[in-house]
C-alpha atoms as a PDB file:
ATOM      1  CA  UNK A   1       1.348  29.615 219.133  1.00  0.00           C
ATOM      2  CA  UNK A   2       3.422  32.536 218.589  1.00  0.00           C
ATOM      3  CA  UNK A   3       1.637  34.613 215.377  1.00  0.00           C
ATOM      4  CA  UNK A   4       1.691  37.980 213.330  1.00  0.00           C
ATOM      5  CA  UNK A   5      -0.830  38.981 210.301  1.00  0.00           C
ATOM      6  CA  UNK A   6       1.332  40.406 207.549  1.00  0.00           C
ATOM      7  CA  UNK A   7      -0.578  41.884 204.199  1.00  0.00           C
ATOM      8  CA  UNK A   8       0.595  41.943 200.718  1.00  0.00           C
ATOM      9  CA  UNK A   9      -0.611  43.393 197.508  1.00  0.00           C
ATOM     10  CA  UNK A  10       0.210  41.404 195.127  1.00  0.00           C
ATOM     11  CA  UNK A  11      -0.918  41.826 191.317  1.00  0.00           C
ATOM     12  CA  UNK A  12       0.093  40.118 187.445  1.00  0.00           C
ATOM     13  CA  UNK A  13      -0.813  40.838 183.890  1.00  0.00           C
ATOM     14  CA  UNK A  14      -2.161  36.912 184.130  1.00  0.00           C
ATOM     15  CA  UNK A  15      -3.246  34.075 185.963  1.00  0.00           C
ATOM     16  CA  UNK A  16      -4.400  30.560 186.331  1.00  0.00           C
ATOM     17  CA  UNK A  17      -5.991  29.066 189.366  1.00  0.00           C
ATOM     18  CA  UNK A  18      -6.941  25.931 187.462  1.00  0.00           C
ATOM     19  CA  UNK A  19      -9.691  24.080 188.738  1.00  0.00           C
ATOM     20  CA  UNK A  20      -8.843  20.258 189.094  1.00  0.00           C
ATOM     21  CA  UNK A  21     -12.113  19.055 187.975  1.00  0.00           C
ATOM     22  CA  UNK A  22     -11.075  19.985 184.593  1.00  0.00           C
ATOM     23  CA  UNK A  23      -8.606  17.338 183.509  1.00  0.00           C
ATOM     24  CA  UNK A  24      -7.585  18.433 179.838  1.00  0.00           C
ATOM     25  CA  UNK A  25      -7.991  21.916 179.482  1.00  0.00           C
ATOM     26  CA  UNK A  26      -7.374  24.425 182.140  1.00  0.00           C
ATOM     27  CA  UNK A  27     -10.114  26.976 183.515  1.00  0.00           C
ATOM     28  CA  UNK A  28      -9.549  29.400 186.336  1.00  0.00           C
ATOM     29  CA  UNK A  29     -11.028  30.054 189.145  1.00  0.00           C
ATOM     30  CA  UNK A  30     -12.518  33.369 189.324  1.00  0.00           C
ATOM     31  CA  UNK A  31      -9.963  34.498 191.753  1.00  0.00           C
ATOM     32  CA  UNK A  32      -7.093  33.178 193.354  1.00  0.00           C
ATOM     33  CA  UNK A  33      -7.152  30.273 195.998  1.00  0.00           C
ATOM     34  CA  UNK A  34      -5.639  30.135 199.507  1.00  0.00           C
ATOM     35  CA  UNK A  35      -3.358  27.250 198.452  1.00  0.00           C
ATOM     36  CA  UNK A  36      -2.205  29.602 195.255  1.00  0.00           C
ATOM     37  CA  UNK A  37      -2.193  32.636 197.662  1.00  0.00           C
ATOM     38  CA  UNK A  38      -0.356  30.721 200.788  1.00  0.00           C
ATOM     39  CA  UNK A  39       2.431  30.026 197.873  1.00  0.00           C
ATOM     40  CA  UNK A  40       3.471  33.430 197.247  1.00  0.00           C
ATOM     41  CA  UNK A  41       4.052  34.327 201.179  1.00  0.00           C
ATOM     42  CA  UNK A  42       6.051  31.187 200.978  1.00  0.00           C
ATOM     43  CA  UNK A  43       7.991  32.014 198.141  1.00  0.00           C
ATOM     44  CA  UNK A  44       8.945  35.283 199.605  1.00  0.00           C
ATOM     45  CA  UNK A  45       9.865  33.277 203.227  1.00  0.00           C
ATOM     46  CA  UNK A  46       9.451  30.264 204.585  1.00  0.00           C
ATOM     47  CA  UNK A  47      11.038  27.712 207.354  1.00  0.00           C
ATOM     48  CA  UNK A  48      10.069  24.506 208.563  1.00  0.00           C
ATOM     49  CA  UNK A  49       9.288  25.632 211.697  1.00  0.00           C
ATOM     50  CA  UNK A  50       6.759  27.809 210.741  1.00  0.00           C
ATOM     51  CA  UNK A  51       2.999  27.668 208.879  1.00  0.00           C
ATOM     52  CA  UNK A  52       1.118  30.496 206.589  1.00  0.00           C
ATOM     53  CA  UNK A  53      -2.299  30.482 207.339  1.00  0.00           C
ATOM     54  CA  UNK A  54      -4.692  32.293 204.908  1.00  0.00           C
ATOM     55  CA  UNK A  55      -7.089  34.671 206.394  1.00  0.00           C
ATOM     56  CA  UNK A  56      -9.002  36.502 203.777  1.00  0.00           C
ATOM     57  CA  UNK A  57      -8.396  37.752 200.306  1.00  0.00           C
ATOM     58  CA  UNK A  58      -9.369  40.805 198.869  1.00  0.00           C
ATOM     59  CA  UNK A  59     -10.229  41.226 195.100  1.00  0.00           C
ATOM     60  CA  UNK A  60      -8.869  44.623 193.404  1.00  0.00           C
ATOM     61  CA  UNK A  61      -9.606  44.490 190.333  1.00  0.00           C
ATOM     62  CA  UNK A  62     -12.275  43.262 188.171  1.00  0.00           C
ATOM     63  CA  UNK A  63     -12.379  39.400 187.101  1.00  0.00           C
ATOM     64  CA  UNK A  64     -11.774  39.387 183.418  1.00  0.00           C
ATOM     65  CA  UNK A  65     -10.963  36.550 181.481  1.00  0.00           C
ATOM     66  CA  UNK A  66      -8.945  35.979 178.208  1.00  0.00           C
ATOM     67  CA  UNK A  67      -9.379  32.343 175.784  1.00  0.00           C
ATOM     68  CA  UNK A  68      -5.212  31.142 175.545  1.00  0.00           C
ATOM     69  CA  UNK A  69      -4.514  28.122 173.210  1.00  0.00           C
ATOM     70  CA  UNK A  70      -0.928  27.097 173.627  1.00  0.00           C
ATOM     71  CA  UNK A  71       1.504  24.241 173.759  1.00  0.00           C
ATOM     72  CA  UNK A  72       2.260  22.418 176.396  1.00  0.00           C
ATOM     73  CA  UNK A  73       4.027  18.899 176.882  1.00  0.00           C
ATOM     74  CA  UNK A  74       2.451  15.837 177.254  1.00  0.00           C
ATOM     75  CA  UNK A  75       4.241  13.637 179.434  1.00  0.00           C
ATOM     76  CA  UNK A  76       6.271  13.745 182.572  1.00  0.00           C
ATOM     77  CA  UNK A  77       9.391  12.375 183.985  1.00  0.00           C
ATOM     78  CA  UNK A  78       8.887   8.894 185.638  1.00  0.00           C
ATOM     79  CA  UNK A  79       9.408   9.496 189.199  1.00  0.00           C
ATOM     80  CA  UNK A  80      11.258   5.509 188.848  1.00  0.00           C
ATOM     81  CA  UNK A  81      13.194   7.109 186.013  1.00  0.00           C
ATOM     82  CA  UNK A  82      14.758   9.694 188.442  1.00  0.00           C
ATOM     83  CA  UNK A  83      14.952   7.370 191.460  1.00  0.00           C
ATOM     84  CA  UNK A  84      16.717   4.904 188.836  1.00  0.00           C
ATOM     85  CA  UNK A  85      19.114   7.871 188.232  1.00  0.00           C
ATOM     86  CA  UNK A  86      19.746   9.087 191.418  1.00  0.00           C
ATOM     87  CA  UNK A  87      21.011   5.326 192.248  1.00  0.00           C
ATOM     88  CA  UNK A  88      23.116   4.782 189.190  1.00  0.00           C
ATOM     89  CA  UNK A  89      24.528   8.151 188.228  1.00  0.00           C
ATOM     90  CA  UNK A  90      22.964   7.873 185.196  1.00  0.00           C
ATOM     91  CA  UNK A  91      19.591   7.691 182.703  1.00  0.00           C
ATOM     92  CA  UNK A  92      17.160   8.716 180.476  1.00  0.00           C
ATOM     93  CA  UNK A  93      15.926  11.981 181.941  1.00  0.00           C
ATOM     94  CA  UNK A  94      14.761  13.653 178.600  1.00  0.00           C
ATOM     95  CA  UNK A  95      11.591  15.216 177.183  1.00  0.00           C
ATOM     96  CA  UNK A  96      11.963  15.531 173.430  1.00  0.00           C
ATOM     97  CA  UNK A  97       9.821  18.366 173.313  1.00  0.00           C
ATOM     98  CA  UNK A  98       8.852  18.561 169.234  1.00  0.00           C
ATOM     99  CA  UNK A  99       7.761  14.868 169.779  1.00  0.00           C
ATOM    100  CA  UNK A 100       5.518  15.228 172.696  1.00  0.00           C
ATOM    101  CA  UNK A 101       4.068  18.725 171.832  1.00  0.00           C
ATOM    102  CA  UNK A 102       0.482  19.403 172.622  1.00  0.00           C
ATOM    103  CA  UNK A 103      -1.895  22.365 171.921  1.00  0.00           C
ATOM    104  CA  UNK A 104      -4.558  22.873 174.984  1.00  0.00           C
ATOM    105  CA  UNK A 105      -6.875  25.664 175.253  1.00  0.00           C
ATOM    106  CA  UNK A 106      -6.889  27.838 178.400  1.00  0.00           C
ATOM    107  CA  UNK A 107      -9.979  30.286 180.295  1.00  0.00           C
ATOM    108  CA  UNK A 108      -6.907  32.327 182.151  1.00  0.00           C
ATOM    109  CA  UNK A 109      -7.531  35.537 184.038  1.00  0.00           C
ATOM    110  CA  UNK A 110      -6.367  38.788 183.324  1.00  0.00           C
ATOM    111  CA  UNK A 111      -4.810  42.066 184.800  1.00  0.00           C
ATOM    112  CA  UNK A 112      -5.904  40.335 188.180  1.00  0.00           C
ATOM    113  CA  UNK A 113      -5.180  42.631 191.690  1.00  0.00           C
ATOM    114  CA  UNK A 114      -5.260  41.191 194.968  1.00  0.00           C
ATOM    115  CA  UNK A 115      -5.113  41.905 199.183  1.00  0.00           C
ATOM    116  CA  UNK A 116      -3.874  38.929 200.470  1.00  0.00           C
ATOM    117  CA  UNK A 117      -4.303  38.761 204.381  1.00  0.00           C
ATOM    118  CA  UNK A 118      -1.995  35.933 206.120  1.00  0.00           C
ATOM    119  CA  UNK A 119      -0.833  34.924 209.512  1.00  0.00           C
ATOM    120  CA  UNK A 120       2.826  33.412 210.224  1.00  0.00           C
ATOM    121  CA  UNK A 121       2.102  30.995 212.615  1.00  0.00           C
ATOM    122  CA  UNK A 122       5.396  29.826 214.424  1.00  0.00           C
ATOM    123  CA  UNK A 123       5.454  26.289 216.088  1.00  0.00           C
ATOM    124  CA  UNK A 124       5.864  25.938 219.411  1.00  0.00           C
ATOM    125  CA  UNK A 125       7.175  22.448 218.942  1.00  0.00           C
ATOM    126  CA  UNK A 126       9.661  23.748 216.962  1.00  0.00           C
ATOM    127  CA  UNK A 127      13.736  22.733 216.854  1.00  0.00           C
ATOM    128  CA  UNK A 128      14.892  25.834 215.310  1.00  0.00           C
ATOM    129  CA  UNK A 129      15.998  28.178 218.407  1.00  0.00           C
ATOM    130  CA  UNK A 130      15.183  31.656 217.340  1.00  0.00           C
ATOM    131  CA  UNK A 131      12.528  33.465 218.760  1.00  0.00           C
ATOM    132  CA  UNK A 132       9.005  33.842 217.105  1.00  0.00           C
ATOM    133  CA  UNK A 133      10.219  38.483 216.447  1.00  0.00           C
ATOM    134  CA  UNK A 134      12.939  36.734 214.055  1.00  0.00           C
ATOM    135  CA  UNK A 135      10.915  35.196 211.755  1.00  0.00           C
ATOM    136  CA  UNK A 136       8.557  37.847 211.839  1.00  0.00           C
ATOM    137  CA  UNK A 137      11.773  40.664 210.975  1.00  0.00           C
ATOM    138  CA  UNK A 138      12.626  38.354 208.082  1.00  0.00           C
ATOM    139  CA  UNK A 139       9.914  38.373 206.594  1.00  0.00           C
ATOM    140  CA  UNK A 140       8.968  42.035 206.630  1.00  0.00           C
ATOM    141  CA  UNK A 141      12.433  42.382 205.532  1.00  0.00           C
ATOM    142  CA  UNK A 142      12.582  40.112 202.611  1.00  0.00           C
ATOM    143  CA  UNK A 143       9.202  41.269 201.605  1.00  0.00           C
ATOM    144  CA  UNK A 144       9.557  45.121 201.697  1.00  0.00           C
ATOM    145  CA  UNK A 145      12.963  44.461 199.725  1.00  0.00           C
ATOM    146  CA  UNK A 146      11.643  42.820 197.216  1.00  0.00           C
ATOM    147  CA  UNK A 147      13.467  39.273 198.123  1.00  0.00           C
ATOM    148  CA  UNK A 148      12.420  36.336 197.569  1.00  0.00           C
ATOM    149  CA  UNK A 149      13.005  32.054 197.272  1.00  0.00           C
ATOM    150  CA  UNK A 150      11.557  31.553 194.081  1.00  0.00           C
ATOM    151  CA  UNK A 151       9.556  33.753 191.840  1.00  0.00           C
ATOM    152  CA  UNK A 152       5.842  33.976 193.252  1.00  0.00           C
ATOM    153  CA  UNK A 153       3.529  33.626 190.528  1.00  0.00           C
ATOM    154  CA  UNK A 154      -0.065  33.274 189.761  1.00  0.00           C
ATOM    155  CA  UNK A 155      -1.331  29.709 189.706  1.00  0.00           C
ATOM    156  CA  UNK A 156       0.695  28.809 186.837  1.00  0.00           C
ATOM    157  CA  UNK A 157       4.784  29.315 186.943  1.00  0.00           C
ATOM    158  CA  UNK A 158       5.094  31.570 183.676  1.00  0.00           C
ATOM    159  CA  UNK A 159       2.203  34.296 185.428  1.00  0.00           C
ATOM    160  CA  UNK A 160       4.815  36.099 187.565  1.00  0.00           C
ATOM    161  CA  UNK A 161       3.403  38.443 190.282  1.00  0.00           C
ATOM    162  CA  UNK A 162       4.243  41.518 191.873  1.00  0.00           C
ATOM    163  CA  UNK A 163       4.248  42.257 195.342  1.00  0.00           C
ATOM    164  CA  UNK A 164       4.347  44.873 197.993  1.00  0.00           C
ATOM    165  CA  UNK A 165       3.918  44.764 201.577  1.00  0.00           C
ATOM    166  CA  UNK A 166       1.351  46.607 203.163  1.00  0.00           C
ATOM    167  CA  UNK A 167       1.741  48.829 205.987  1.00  0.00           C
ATOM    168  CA  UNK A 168      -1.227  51.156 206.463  1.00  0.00           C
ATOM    169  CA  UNK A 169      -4.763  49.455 205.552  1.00  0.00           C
ATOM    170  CA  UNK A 170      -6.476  52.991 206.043  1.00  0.00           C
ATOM    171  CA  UNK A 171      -4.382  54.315 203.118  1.00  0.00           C
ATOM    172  CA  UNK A 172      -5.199  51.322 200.646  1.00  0.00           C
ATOM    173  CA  UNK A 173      -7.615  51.252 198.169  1.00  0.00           C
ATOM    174  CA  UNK A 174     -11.566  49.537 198.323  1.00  0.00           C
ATOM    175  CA  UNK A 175     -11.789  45.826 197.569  1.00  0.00           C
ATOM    176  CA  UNK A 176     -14.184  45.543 194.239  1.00  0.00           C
ATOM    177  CA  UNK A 177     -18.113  46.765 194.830  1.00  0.00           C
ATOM    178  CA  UNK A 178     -19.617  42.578 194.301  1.00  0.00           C
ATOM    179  CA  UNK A 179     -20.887  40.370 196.205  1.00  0.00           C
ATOM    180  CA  UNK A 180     -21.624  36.537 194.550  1.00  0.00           C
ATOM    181  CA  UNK A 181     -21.611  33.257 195.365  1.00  0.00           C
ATOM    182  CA  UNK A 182     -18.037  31.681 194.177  1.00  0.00           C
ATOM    183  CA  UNK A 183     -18.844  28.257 194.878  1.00  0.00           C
ATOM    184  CA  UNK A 184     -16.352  25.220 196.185  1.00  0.00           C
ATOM    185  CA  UNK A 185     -13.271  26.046 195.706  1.00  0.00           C
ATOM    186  CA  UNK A 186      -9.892  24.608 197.114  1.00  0.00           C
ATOM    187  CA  UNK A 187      -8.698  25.360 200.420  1.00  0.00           C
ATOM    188  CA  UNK A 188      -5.454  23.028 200.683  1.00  0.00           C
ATOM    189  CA  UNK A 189      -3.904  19.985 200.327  1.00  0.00           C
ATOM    190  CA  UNK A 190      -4.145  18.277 203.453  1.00  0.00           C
ATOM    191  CA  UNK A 191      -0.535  16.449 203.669  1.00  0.00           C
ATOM    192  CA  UNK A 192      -1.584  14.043 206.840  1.00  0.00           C
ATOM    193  CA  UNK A 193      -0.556  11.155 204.373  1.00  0.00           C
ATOM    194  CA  UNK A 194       2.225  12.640 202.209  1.00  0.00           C
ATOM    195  CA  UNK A 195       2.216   9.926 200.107  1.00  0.00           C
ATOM    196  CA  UNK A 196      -1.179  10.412 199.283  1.00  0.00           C
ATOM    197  CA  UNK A 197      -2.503  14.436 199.910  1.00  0.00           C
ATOM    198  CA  UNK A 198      -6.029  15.069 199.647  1.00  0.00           C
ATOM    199  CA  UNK A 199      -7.456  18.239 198.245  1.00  0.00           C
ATOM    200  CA  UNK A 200     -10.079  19.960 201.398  1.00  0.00           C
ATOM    201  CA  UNK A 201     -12.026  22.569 199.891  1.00  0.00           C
ATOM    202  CA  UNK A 202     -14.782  25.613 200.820  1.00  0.00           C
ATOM    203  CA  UNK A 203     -17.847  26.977 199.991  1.00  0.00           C
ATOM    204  CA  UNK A 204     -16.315  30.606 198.995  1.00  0.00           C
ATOM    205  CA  UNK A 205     -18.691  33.328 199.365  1.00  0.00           C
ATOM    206  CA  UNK A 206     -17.259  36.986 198.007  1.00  0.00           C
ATOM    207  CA  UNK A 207     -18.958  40.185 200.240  1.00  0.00           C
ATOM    208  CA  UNK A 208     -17.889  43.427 198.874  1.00  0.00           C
ATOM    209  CA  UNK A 209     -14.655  42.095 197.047  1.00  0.00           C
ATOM    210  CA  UNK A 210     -13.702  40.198 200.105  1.00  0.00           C
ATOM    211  CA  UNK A 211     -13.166  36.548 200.605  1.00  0.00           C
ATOM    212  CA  UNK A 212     -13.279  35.254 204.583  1.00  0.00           C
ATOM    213  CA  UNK A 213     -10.932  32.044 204.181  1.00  0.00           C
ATOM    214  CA  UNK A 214     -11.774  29.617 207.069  1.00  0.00           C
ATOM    215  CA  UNK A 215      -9.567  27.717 208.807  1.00  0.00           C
ATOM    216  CA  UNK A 216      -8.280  24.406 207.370  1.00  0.00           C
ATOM    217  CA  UNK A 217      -9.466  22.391 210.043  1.00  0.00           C
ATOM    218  CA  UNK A 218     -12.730  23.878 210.301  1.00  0.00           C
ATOM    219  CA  UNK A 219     -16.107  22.701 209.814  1.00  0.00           C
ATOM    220  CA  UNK A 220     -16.202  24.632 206.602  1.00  0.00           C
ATOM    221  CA  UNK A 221     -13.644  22.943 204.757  1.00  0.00           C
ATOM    222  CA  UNK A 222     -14.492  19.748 203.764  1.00  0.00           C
ATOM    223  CA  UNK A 223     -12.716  16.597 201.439  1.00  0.00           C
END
């Protein structure tokens, strides 16, 4: 397989890697996951013929945390309701928002800063034509102009982020000076059934403000 590592820095004033063993209220992780990371390279670029694969992360800044409470809605749109309208040109696709108001508390993070390290893998099975240097121009393009698909953001859509690429390593500044035990954290949803993905997750251990991500399929990375 035809591959490049690309690097971004990306940063936000907030963010929320929620953990889904919390089913109410929503707690971060203490930094950001390679499915939340793997998001924003996508959001900058992505094609069905290729793959992000997350390599490591790199922590920037110190984890801080700030206590949110804040509305959210309660319910979601039946996915029979929309399938219903899709059919029939027409149907109850509203959420009355003052009727199905709730108030949640949230353990967000704050001011967060990090080095995200990720290879574009292009498929060799692949229908579209163009030659693996294509993708890899597009991307650097897109990236180093500030384009993008959709807004990347921070775990949760309202945390924006801001990115840059990153060209010369040497000239960047040191990951944070800890080294702790993280715990299991999710890697990715593994789509083999789409109808039915499965969250795979890692034992992630933090070295000097860095974060080795294995590979999905590894022996690391477990259900």
């Amino acid at each position: 397989m035809d591959h490049r590592r690309f690097v971004l820095d990306v940063r936000g004033d907030w963010a929320c890697f929620t953990r889904p063993e919390m089913k109410v209220e929503r707690v971060s992780y203490d930094v950001i996951t390679p499915s939340a990371a793997r998001a924003v390279f996508e959001a900058i670029f992505y094609k069905p013929a290729m793959r992000w694969h997350m390599r490591r992360i790199e922590v920037l800044a110190p984890v801080r945390w700030m206590n949110l409470r804040r509305n959210e809605v309660a319910s979601v749109l039946s996915t029979r309701n929309v399938q219903q309208a899709m059919k029939q040109g027409q149907g109850e696709l509203a959420l009355y928002v003052d009727e199905d108001r709730q108030q949640r508390a949230a353990l967000l993070l704050r001011d967060v800063a990090y080095r995200l390290h990720a290879d574009l893998v292009v498929q060799p099975d692949r229908r579209d034509p163009e030659p693996p240097a294509k993708f890899f121009a597009m991307f650097e393009r897109r990236a180093r102009k500030g384009q993008c698909v959709n807004q990347p953001y921070l775990g949760c859509r309202e945390f924006a982020a801001r990115w840059r690429l990153v060209d010369d390593l040497a000239a960047e500044p040191s990951p944070i000076a800890q080294t702790r035990d993280l715990g299991w954290m999710l890697h990715d949803l593994d789509f083999t059934n789409p109808a039915d993905p499965q969250p795979r997750f890692f034992r992630a251990q933090m070295a000097a403000g860095v974060i080795e991500v294995p590979p999905f399929d590894g022996r690391e990375v477990a259900q």
